[in-house]
N, C-alpha and C. Protein backbone atom coordinates (compact mmCIF):
# COMPACT_ATOMS: atom_id res chain seq x y z
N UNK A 1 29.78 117.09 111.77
CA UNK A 1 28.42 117.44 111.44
C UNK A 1 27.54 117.11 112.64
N UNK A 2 27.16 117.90 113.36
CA UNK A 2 26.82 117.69 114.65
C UNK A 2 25.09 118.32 114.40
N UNK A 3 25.27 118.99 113.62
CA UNK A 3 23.32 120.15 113.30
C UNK A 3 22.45 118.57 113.64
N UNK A 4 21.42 118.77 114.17
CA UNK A 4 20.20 117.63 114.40
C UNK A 4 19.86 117.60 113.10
N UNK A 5 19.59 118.95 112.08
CA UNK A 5 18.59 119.08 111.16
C UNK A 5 19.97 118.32 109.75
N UNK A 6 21.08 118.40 110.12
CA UNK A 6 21.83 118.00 108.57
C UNK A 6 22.21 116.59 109.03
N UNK A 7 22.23 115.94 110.45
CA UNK A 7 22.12 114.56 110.25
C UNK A 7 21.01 113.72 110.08
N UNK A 8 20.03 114.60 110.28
CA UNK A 8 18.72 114.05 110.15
C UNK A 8 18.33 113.64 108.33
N UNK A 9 18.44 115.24 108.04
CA UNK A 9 18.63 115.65 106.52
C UNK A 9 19.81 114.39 105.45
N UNK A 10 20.72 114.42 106.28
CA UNK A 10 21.38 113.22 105.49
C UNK A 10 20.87 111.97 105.52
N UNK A 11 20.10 111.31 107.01
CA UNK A 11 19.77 110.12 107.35
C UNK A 11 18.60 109.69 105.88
N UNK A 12 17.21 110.81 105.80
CA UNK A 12 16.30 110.40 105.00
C UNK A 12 16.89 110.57 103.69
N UNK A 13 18.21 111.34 103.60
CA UNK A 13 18.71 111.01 101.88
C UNK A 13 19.08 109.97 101.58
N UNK A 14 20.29 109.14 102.73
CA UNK A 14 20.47 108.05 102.73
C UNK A 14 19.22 106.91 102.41
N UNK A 15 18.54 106.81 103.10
CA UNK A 15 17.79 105.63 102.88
C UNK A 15 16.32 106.14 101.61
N UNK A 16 16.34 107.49 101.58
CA UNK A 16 15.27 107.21 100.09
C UNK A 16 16.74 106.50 98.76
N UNK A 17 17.58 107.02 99.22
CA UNK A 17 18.40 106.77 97.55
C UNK A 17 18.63 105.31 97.70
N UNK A 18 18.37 104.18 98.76
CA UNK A 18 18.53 103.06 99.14
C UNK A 18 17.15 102.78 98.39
N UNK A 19 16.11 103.22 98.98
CA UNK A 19 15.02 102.50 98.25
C UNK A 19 15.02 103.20 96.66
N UNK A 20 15.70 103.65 96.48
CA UNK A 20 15.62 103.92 94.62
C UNK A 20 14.85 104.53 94.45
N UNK A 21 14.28 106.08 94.98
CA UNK A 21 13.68 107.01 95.33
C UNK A 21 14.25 108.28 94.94
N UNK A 22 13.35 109.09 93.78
CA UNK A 22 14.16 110.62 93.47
C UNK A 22 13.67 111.24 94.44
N UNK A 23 14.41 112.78 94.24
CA UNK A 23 13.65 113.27 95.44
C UNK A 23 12.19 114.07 95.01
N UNK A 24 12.39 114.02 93.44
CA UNK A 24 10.52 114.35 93.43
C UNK A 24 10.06 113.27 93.84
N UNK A 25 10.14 111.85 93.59
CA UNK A 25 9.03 110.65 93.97
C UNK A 25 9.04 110.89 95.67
N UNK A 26 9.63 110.96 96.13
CA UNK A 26 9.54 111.66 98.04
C UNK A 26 8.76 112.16 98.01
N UNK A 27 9.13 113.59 97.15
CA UNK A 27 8.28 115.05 97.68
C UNK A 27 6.61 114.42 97.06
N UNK A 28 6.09 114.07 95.81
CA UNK A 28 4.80 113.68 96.00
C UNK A 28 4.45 112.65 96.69
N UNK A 29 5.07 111.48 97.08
CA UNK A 29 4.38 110.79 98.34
C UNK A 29 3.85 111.79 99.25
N UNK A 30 4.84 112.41 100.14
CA UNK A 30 4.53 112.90 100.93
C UNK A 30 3.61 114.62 100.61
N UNK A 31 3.56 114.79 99.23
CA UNK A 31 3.01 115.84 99.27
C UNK A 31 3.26 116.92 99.52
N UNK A 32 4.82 117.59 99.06
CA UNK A 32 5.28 118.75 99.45
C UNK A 32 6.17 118.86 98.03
N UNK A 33 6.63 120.16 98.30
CA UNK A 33 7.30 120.18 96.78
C UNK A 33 8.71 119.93 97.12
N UNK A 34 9.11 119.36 95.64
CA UNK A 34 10.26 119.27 95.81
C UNK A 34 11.81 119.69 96.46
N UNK A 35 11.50 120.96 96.02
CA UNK A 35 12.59 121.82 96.70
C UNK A 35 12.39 121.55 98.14
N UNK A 36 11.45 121.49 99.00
CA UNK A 36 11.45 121.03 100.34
C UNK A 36 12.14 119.65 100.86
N UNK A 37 11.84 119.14 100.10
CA UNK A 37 12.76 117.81 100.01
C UNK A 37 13.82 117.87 100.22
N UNK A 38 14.70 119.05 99.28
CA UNK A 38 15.66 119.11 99.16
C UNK A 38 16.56 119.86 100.62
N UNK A 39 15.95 121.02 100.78
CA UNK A 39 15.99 121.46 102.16
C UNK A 39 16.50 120.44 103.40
N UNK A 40 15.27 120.06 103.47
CA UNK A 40 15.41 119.14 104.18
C UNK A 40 16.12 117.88 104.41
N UNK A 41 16.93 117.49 103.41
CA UNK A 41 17.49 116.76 103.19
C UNK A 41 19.56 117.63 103.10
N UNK A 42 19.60 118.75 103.03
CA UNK A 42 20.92 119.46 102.91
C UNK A 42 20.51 120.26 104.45
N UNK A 43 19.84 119.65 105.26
CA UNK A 43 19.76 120.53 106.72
C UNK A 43 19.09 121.91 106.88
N UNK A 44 18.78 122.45 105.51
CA UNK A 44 18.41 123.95 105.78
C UNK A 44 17.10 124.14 106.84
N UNK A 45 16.33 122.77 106.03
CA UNK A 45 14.48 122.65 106.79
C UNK A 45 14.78 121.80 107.73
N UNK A 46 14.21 121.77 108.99
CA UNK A 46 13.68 120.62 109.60
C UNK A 46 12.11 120.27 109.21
N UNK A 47 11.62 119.06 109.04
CA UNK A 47 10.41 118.84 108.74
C UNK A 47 9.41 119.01 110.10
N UNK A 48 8.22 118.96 109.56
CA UNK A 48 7.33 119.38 110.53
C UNK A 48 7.01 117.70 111.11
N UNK A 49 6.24 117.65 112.25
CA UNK A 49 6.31 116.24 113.16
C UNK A 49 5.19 115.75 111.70
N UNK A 50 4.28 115.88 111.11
CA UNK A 50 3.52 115.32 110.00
C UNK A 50 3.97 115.22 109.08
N UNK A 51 5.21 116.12 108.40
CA UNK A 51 5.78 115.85 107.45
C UNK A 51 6.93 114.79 107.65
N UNK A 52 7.30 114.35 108.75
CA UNK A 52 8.15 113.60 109.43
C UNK A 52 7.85 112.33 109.04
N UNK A 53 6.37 111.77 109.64
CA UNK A 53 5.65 111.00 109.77
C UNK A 53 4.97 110.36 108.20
N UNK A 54 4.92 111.39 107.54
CA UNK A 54 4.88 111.03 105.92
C UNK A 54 6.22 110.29 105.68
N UNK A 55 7.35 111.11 105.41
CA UNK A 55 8.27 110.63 104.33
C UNK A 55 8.80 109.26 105.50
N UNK A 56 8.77 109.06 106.73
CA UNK A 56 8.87 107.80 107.43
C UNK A 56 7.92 106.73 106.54
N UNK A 57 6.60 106.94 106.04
CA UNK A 57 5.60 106.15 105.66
C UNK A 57 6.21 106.07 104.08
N UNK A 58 6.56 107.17 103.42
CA UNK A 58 6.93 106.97 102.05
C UNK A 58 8.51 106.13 102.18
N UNK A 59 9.19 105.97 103.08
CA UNK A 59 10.26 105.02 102.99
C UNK A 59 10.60 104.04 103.52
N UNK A 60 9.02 103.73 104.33
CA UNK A 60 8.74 102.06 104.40
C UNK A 60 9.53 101.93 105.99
N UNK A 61 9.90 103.02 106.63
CA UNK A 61 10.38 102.53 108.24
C UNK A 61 9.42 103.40 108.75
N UNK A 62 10.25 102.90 110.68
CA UNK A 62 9.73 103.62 111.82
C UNK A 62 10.08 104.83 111.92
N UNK A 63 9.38 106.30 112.49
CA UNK A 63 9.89 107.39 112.65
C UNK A 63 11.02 107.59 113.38
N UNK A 64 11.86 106.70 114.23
CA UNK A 64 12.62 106.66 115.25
C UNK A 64 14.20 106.20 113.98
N UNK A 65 13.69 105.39 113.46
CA UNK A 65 14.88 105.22 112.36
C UNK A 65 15.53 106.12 111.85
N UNK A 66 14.76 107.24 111.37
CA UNK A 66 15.15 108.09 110.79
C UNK A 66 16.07 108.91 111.53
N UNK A 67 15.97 108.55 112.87
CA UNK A 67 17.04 109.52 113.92
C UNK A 67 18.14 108.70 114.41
N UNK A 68 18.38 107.11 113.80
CA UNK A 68 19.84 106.62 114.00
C UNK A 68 21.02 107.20 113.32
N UNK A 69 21.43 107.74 113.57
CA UNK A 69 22.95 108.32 113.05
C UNK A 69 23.90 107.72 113.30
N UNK A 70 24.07 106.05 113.89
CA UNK A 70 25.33 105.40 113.79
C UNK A 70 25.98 105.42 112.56
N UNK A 71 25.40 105.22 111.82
CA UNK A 71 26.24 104.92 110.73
C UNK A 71 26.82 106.25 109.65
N UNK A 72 26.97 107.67 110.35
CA UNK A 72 27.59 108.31 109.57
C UNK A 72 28.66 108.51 110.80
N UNK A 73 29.69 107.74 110.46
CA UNK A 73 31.14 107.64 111.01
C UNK A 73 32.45 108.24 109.87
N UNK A 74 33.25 109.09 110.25
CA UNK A 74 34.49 108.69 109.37
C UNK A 74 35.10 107.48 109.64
N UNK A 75 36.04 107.55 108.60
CA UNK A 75 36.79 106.44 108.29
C UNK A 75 37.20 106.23 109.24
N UNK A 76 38.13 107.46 110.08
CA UNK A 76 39.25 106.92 110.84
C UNK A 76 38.07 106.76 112.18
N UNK A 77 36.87 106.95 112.36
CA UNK A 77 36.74 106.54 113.50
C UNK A 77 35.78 104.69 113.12
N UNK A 78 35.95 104.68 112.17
CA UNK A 78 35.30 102.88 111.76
C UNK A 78 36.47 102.19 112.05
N UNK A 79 37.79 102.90 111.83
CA UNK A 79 39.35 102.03 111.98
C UNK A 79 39.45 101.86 113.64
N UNK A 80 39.15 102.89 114.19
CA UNK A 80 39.61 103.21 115.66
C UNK A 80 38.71 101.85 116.07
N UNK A 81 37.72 102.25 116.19
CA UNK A 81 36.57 101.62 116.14
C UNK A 81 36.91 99.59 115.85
N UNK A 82 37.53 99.66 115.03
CA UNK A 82 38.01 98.22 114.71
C UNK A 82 39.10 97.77 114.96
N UNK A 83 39.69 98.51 114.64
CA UNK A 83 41.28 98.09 116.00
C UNK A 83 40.75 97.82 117.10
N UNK A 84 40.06 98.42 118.13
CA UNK A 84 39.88 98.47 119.28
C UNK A 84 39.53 97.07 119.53
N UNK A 85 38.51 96.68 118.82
CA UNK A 85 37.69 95.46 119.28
C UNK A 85 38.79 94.70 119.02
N UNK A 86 39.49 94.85 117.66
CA UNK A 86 40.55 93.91 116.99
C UNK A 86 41.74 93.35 118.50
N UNK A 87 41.76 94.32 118.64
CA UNK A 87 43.13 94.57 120.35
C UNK A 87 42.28 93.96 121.34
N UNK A 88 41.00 93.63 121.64
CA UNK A 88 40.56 93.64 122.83
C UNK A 88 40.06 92.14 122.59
N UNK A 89 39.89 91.24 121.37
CA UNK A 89 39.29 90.21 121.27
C UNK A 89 40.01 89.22 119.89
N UNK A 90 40.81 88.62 120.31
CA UNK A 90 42.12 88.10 118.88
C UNK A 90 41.43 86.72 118.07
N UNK A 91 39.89 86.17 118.56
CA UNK A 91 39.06 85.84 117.93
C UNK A 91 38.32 86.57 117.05
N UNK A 92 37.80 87.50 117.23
CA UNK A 92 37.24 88.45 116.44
C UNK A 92 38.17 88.65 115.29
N UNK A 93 39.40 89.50 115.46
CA UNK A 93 40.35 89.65 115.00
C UNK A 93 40.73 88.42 113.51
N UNK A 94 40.84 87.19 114.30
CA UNK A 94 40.99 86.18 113.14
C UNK A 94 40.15 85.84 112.12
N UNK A 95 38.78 85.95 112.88
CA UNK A 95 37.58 85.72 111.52
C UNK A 95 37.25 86.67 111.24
N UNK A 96 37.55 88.76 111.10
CA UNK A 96 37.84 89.34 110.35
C UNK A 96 38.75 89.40 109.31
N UNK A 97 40.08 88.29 109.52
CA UNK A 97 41.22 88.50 108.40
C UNK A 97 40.58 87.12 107.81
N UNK A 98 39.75 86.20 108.20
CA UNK A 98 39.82 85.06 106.82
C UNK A 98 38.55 85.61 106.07
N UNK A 99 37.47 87.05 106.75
CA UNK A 99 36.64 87.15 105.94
C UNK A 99 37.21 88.53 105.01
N UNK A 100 38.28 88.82 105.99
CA UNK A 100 39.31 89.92 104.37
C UNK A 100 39.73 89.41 103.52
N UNK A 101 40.46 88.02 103.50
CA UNK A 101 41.03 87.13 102.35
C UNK A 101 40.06 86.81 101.74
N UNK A 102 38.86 86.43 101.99
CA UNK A 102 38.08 85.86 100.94
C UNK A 102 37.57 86.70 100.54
N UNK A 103 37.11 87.86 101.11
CA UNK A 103 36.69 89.40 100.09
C UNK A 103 37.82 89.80 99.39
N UNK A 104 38.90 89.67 99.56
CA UNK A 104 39.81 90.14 98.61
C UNK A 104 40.02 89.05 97.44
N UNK A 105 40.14 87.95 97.94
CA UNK A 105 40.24 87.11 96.60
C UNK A 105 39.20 87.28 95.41
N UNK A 106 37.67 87.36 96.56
CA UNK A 106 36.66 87.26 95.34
C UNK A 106 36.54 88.65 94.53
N UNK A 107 36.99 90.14 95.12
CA UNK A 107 36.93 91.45 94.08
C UNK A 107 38.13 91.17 93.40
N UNK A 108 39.33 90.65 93.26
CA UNK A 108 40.30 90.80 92.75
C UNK A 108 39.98 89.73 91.70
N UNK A 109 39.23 88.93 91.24
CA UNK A 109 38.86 88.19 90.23
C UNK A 109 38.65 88.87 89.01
């Protein structure tokens, strides 16, 4: 997913459904209708630099936030990604596996 407008579009879905936000309560903060919301949020719309600047204000960050896309990774590149460091640093490595044992002990309760 490389479109500016569907990682963007995913970024503000992500974090309104974080703040516990429908996407009508969006669309009247910011004052647009719903279905635009929606657009905009499945990549079809890009928002305008004011409508930008709204739903940034209706979800409580900076406008620049809204354009981090680290965190839509696949899996296999969060694994790659963690091996790597895992291979390159065998401290790291160790206090990732005693904080896997104790996450596993405590969901398996």
């Amino acid at each position: 997913m490389s479109d500016l407008k569907k990682l963007l579009g995913n970024r503000i879905k992500k974090i309104r459904k974080a703040r516990n936000l429908t996407q009508e309560q969006l669309a009247e903060f910011v004052n647009i209708g719903t279905p635009n919301i929606s657009y905009i949020e499945n990549g079809k719309f890009a928002p305008s630099i004011d409508t930008l600047q709204k739903i940034a204000i209706a979800l409580n960050v900076e406008p620049y936030e809204l354009y981090k896309f680290d965190d839509f990774k696949t899996t296999e590149q969060m694994k790659d990604e963690l091996f790597s460091a895992f291979s390159e640093n065998e401290d790291m490595l160790r206090i990732f596996y005693e904080l896997f044992l104790a996450l596993r002990f405590t969901l398996n309760k």
